[in-house]
Protein backbone atom coordinates (compact mmCIF):
# COMPACT_ATOMS: atom_id res chain seq x y z
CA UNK A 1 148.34 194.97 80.30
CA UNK A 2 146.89 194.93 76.70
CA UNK A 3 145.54 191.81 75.43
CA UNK A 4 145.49 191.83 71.58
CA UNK A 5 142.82 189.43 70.31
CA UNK A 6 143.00 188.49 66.39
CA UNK A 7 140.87 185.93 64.85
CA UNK A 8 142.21 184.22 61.89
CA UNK A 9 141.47 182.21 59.25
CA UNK A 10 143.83 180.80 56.87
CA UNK A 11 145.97 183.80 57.31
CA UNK A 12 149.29 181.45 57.30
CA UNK A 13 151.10 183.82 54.90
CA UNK A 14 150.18 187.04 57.04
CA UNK A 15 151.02 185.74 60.39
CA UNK A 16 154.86 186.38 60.01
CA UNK A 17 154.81 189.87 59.04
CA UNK A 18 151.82 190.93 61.49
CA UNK A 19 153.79 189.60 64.85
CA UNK A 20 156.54 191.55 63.97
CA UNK A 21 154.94 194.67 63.42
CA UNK A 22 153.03 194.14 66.74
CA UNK A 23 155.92 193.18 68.31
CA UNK A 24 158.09 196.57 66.66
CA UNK A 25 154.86 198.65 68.00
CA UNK A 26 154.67 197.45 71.46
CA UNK A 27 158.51 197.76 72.34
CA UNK A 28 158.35 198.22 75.86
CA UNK A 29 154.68 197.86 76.62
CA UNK A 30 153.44 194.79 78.38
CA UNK A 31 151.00 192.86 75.99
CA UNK A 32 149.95 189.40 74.56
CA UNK A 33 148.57 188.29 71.35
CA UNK A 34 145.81 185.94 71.25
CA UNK A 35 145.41 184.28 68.51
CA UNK A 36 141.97 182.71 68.03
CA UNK A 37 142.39 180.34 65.20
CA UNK A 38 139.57 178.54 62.69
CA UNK A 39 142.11 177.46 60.12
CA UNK A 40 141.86 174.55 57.87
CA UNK A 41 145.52 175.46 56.31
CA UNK A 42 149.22 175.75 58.17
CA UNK A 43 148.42 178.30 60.06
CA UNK A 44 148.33 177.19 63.62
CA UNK A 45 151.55 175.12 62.68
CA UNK A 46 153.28 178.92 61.42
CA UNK A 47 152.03 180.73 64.57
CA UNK A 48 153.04 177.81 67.11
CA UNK A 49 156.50 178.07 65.43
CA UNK A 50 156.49 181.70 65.62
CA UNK A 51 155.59 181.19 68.94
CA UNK A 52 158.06 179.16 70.03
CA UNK A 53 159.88 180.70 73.52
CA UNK A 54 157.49 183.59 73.49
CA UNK A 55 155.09 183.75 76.22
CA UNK A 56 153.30 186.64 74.60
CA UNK A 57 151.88 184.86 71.97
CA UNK A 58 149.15 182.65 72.69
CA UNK A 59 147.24 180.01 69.98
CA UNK A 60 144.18 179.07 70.67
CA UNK A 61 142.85 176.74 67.71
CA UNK A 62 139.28 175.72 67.99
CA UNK A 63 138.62 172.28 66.12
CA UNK A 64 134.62 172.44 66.35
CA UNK A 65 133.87 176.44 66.25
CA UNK A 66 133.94 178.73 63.33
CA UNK A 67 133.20 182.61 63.25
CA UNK A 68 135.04 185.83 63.42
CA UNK A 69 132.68 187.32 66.51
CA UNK A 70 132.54 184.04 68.53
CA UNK A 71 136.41 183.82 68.46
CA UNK A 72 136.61 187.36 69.74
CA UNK A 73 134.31 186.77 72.21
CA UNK A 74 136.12 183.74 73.10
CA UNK A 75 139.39 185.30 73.36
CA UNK A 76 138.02 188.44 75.02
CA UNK A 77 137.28 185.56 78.12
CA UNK A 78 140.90 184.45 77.56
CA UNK A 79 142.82 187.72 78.09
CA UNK A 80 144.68 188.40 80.90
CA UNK A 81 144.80 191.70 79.99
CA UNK A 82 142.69 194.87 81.64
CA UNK A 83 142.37 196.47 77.97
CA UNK A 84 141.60 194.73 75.16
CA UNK A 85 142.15 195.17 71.52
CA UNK A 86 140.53 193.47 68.06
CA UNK A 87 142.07 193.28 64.86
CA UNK A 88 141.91 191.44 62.00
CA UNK A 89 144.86 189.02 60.91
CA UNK A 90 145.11 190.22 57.38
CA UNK A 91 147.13 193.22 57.28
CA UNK A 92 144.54 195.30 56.29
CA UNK A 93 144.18 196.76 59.88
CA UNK A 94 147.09 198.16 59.80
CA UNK A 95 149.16 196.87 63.43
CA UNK A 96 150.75 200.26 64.41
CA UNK A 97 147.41 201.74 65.24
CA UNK A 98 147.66 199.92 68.32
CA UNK A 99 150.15 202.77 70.01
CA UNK A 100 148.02 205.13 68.75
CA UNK A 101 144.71 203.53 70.41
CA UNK A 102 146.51 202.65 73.68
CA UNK A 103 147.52 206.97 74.02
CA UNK A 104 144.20 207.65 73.87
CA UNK A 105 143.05 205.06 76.50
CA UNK A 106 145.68 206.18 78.85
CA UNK A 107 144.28 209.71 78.14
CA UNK A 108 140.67 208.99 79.49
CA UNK A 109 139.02 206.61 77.00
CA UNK A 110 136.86 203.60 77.74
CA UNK A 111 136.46 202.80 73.84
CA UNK A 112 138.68 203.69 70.77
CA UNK A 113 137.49 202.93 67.73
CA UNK A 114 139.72 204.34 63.89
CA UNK A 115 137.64 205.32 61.21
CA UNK A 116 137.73 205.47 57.73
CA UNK A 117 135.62 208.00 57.56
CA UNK A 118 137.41 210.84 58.93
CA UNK A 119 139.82 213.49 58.41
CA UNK A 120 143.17 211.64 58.04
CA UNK A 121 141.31 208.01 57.17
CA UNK A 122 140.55 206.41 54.07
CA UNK A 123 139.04 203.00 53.14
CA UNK A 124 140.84 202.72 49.69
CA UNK A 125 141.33 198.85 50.88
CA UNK A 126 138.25 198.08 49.36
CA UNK A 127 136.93 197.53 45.81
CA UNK A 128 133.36 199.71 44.79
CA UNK A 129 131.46 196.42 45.26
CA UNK A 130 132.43 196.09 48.93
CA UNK A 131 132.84 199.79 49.81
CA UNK A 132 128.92 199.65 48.68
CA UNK A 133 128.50 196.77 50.86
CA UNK A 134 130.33 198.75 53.65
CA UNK A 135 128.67 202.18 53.15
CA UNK A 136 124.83 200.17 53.36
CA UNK A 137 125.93 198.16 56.20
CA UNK A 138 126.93 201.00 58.32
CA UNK A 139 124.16 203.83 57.48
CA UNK A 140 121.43 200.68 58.20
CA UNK A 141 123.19 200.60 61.44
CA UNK A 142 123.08 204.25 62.05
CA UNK A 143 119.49 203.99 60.93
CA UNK A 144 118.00 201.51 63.39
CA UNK A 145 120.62 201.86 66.67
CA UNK A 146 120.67 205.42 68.02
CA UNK A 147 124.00 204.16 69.87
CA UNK A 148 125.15 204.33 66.27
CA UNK A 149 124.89 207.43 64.72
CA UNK A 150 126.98 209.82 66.38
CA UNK A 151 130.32 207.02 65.15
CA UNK A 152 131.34 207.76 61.84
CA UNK A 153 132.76 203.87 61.75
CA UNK A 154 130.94 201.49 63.92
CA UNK A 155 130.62 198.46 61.98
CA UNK A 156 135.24 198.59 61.92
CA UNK A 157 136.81 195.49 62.65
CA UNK A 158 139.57 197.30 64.82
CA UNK A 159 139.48 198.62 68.39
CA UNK A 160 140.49 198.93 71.76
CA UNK A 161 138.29 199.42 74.95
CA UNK A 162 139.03 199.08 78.87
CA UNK A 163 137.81 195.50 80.19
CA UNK A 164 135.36 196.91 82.24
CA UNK A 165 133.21 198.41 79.54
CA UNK A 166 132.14 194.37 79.17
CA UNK A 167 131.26 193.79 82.95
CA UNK A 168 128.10 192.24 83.72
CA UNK A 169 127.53 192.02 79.72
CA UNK A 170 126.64 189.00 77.81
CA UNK A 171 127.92 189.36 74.14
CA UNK A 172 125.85 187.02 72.14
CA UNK A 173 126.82 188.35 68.38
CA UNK A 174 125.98 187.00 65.05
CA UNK A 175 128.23 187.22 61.43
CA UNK A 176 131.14 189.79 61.87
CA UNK A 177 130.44 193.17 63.75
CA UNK A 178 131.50 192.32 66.86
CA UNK A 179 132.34 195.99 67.41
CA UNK A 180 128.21 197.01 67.19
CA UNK A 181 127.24 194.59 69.77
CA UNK A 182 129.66 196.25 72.34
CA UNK A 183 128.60 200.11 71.18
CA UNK A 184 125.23 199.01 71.24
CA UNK A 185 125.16 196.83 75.09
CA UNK A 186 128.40 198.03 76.46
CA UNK A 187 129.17 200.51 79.54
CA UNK A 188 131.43 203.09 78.51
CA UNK A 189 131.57 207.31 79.02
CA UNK A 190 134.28 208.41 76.67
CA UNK A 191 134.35 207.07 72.86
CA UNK A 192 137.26 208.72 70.87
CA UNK A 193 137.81 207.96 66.94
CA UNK A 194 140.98 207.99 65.59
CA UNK A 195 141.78 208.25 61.51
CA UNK A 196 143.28 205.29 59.80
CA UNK A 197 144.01 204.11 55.98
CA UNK A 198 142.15 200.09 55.45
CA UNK A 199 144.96 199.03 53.62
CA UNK A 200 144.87 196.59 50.93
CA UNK A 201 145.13 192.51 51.57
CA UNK A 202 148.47 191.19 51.92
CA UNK A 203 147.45 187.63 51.36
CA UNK A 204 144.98 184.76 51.41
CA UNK A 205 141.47 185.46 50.26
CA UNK A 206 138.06 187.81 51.74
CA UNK A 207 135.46 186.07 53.53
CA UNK A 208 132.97 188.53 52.40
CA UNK A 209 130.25 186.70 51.05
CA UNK A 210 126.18 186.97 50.99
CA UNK A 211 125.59 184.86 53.96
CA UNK A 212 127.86 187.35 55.86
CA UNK A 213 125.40 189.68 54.65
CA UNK A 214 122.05 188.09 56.09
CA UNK A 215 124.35 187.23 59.56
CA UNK A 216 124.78 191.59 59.91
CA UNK A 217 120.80 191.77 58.90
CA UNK A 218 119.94 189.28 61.61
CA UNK A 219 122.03 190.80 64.11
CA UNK A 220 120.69 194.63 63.73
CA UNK A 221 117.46 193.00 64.31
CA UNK A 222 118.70 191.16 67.41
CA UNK A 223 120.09 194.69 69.18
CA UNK A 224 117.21 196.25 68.34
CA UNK A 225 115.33 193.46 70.16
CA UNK A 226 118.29 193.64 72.78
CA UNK A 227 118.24 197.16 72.98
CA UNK A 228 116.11 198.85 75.45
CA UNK A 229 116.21 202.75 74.70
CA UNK A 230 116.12 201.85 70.52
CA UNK A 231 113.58 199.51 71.36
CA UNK A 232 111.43 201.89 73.07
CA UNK A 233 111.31 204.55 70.81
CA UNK A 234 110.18 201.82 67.76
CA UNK A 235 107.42 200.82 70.43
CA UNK A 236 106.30 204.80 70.92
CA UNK A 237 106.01 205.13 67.25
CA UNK A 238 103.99 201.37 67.22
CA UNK A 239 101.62 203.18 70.36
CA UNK A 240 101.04 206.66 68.49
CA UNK A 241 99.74 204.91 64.92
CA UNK A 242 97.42 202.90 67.26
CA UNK A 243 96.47 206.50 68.61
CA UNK A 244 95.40 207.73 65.22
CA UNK A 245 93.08 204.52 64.88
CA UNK A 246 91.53 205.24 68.69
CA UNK A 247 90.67 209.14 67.30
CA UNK A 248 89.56 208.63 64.39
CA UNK A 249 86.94 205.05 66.12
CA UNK A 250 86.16 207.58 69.03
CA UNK A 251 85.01 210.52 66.75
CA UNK A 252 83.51 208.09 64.35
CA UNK A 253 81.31 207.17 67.51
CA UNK A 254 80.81 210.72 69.15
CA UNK A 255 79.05 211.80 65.47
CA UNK A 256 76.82 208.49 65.64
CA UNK A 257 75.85 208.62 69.33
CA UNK A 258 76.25 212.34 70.45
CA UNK A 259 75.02 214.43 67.47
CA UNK A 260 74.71 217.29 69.61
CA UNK A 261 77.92 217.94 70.46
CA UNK A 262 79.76 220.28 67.88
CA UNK A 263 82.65 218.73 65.82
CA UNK A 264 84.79 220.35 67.86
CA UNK A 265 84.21 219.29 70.91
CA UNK A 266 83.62 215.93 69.33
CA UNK A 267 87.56 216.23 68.31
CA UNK A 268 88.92 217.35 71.78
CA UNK A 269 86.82 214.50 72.67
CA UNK A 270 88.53 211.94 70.68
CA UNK A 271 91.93 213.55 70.90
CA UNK A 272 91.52 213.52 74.78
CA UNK A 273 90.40 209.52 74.42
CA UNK A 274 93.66 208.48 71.86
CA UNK A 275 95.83 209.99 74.27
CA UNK A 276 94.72 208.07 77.67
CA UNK A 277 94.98 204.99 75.24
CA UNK A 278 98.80 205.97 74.23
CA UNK A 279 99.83 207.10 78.24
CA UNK A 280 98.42 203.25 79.32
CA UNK A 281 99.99 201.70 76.55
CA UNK A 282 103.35 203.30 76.72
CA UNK A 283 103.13 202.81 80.59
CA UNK A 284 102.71 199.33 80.40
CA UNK A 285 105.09 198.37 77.38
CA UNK A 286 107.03 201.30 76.66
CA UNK A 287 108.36 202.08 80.14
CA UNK A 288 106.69 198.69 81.67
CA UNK A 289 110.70 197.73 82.54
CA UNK A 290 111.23 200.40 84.44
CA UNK A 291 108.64 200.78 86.38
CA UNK A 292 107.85 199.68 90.19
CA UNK A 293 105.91 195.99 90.46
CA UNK A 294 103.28 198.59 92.60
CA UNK A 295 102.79 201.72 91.11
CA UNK A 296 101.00 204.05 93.61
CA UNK A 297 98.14 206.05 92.09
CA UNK A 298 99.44 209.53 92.30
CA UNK A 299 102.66 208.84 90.77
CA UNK A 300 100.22 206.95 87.44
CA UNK A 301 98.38 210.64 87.59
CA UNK A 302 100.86 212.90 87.76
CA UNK A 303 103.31 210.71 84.94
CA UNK A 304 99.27 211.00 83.08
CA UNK A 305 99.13 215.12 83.54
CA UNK A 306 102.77 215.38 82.24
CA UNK A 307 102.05 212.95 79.10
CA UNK A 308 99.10 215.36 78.25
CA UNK A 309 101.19 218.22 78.18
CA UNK A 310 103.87 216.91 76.42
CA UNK A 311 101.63 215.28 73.52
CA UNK A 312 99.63 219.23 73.64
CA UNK A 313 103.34 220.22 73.27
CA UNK A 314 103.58 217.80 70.54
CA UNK A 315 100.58 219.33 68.36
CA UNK A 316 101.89 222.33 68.77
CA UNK A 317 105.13 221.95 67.09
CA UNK A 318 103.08 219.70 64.42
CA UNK A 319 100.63 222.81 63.88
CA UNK A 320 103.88 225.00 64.00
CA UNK A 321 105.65 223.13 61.23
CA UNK A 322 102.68 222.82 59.18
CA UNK A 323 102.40 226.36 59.38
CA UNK A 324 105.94 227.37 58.06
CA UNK A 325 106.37 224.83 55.70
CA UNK A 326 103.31 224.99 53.82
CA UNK A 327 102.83 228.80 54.28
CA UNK A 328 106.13 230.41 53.90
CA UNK A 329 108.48 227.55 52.28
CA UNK A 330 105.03 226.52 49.85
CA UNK A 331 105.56 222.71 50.33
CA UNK A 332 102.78 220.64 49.79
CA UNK A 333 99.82 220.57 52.12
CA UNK A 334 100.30 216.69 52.78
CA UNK A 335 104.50 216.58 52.67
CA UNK A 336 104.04 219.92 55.26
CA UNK A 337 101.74 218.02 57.14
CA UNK A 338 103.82 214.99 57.44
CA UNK A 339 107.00 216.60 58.32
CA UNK A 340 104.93 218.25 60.96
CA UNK A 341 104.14 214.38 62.79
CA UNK A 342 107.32 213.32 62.38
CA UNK A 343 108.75 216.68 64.50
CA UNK A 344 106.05 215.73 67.00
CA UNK A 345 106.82 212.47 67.29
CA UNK A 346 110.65 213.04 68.43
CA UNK A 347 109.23 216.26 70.48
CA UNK A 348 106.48 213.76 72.09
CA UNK A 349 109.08 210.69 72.33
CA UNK A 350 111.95 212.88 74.29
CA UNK A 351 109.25 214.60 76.36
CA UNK A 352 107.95 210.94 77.39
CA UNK A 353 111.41 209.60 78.15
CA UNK A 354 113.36 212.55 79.97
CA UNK A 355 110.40 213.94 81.97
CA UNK A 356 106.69 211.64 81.84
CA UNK A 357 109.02 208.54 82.69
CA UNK A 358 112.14 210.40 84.00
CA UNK A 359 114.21 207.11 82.12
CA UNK A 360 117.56 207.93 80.46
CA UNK A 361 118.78 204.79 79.87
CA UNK A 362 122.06 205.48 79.19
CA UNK A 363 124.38 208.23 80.83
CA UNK A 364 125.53 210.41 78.82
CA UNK A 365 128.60 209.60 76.51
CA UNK A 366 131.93 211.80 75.53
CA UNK A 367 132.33 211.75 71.77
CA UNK A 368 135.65 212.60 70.59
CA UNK A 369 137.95 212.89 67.37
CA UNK A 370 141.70 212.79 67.52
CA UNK A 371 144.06 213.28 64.55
C-alpha cells in the first residue's frame, strides 16, 4: 500500500485538481492521501468535501503546529501504508510521477528521489532569484554531507521510499528539507533518480522566504552534528591542524634542549611525536563511538602501527603531489604544496577509517539513474 503524504498550506484552489490527478494516476493501485493541513484559509473545508465517501483521502488539520517537515513527519507516523511518498500540494510536483516512482520501488529501490538536474528534468518552475537560492542550498549540502554528493537533487520536495528505510530512526528536521534528513540518517541500499520538469505554481502564493533560509542553515549544521561518518572526517581534519602545532612545539623544543641531534633527526623526532598525539586523539574522539568500553593493549598497538603507516603513506602522496605539480605542471611552490595536504588528508582519513579503525559506517549504497 502507498501512503501519499502532502502538506499544505492554503492550497484551497489546488486541492481539486491535484486529487484528481492522483486519483487518474493510481487507477488500480491501492493508496491513500494524507493530507497534513496548516491552513488558515478554506482549505480543510475543500478537501473534507472532496473527501466526502472516500476512504482514501484522509485530513489531518493541526490547529497548534505549523511547518512543512513536522507535518511530513507527522503524517509519515499516520500512514498505513508500507511505502511512502512526499509531495508538495501546489502542483508544481507534478502528481503523475508517482507511477513512475512506485516502478522503480517495485524494481528494487528503497529510495526514489526525481531530479531536476538530470537528463530529461528541468527546474524551469522557478524564477533566477530562487533557482539561485536552490542551486546554493543544494551544493552547501553536497559540500558538508558526504551522503549528499553523489544525488544530483537532494534538497527535492518529492519522493518515495520503502517504510523501513525509517525504522529505528528519529527524524527531528528543521525548515523544509525533509528529504536531507532521511538521505542523511536513513537505512537504505538502492537510491534511484528519476528526471522530472518543477512545473510552474498553479495557485496561492511561495513560502520561500529568508527565515526558510536560516531554518536549511541550521539544519545542515544539525546533520552534521547528527551525522557520525561526516562528523568524523570534520573531527580528523580538527586532530591533524592540532598535529602541525605538536611538530612544529616538539621541534621547537628538540633545537632548545637537544642541540646535538641533527635537524633531521630532530624532524623525524617531532613528526614521530605529532603523530602519537593525532592516533590518541582520533582514538578517543574520532573513533571513541565505536570502540570497546575495554580496549585490550594489543589491539591500541597494532590500530597505532597501522596509523603510522598510513600517515607515512600520507606524506608520501603529499611529497608526490608536490613533486608533479610544482615540477612538471610549474604551479606555485605554496598552491603545490597545499594541494599536496589536502591529497594526504583524504589518503590519511580513508586509510584511518577502512583499515586503522576498520569502521564503515554505512554499507555501501546502489546509485542509479532511470529515464
Amino acid at each position: 500500500m502507498l501512503s501519499v503524504v502532502i502538506p499544505v498550506f492554503n492550497e484551497k484552489d489546488n486541492i481539486r485538481e491535484l486529487i484528481r490527478r492522483i486519483e487518474n494516476t493510481l487507477i488500480n493501485r491501492e493508496y491513500e492521501i494524507i493530507f497534513m493541513d496548516d491552513s488558515t484559509d478554506d482549505t480543510p473545508q475543500v478537501i473534507a468535501g472532496l473527501a466526502a465517501g472516500k476512504k482514501g483521502i484522509r485530513l489531518i488539520h493541526r490547529d497548534h503546529a505549523r511547518g512543512l517537515v513536522s507535518a511530513v513527519v507527522e503524517g509519515f507516523g499516520q500512514a498505513r501504508g508500507d511505502i511512502l511518498a512526499v509531495m508538495d500540494g501546489d502542483l508544481q510536483h507534478p502528481p503523475e510521477l508517482l507511477k513512475k516512482m512506485l516502478v522503480e520501488i517495485e524494481q528494487g529501490a528503497d529510495i526514489v528521489v526525481p531530479s531536476r538536474f538530470i537528463q530529461g528534468g528541468s527546474d524551469g518552475g522557478l524564477n533566477p532569484l530562487r533557482k539561485l537560492a536552490s542551486a546554493t542550498a543544494r551544493y552547501g549540502g553536497k559540500f558538508l554531507l558526504h551522503s549528499l554528493r553523489p544525488i544530483s537533487d537532494p534538497t527535492g520536495g518529492i519522493f518515495m521510499l520503502r517504510k523501513e528505510v525509517l525504522r529505528d530512526k528519529r527524524l527531528d528536521p528543521v525548515g523544509w528539507k525533509i528529504l536531507m534528513e532521511i538521505l542523511v540518517l536513513g537505512n537504505y541500499h538502492v537510491l534511484t533518480e528519476i528526471p522530472y520538469r518543477f512545473d510552474l505554481r498553479n495557485a496561492g502564493q511561495s513560502k520561500f522566504s529568508f527565515k526558510v533560509q536560516l531554518q536549511y542553515l541550521y539544519h545542515l549544521l544539525k546533520l552534521l552534528k547528527r551525522s557520525p561518518s561526516d562528523r568524523r572526517f570534520y573531527v580528523f581534519c580538527l586532530i591533524g591542524g592540532s598535529g602541525v602545532l605538536v611538530d612544529m612545539l616538539v621541534f621547537a623544543w628538540l633545537n632548545s634542549c637537544y642541540p646535538v641531534l641533527n635537524v633531521n633527526g630532530r624532524a623525524v623526532v617531532s613528526a614521530l611525536a605529532a603523530m602519537t598525539s593525532n592516533f590518541a586523539l582520533n582514538n578517543f574522539f574520532t573513533w571513541g563511538d565505536q570502540l570497546p568500553r575495554r580496549s585490550r593493549w594489543n589491539i591500541v598497538f597494532s590500530r597505532f602501527g597501522k596509523y603510522l603507516i598510513a600517515s607515512s603513506l600520507g606524506i608520501l602522496v603529499k611529497s608526490l603531489i608536490l613533486f608533479f605539480a610544482y615540477n612538471v605542471l610549474g604551479v606555485n611552490k605554496y598552491l603545490a604544496n597545499l594541494a599536496g595536504i589536502i591529497c594526504a588528508s583524504f589518503n590519511n582519513y580513508a586509510l584511518s577509517k577502512w583499515w586503522v579503525w576498520g569502521n564503515a559506517d554505512h554499507g555501501p549504497v546502489i546509485y542509479r539513474r532511470s529515464v
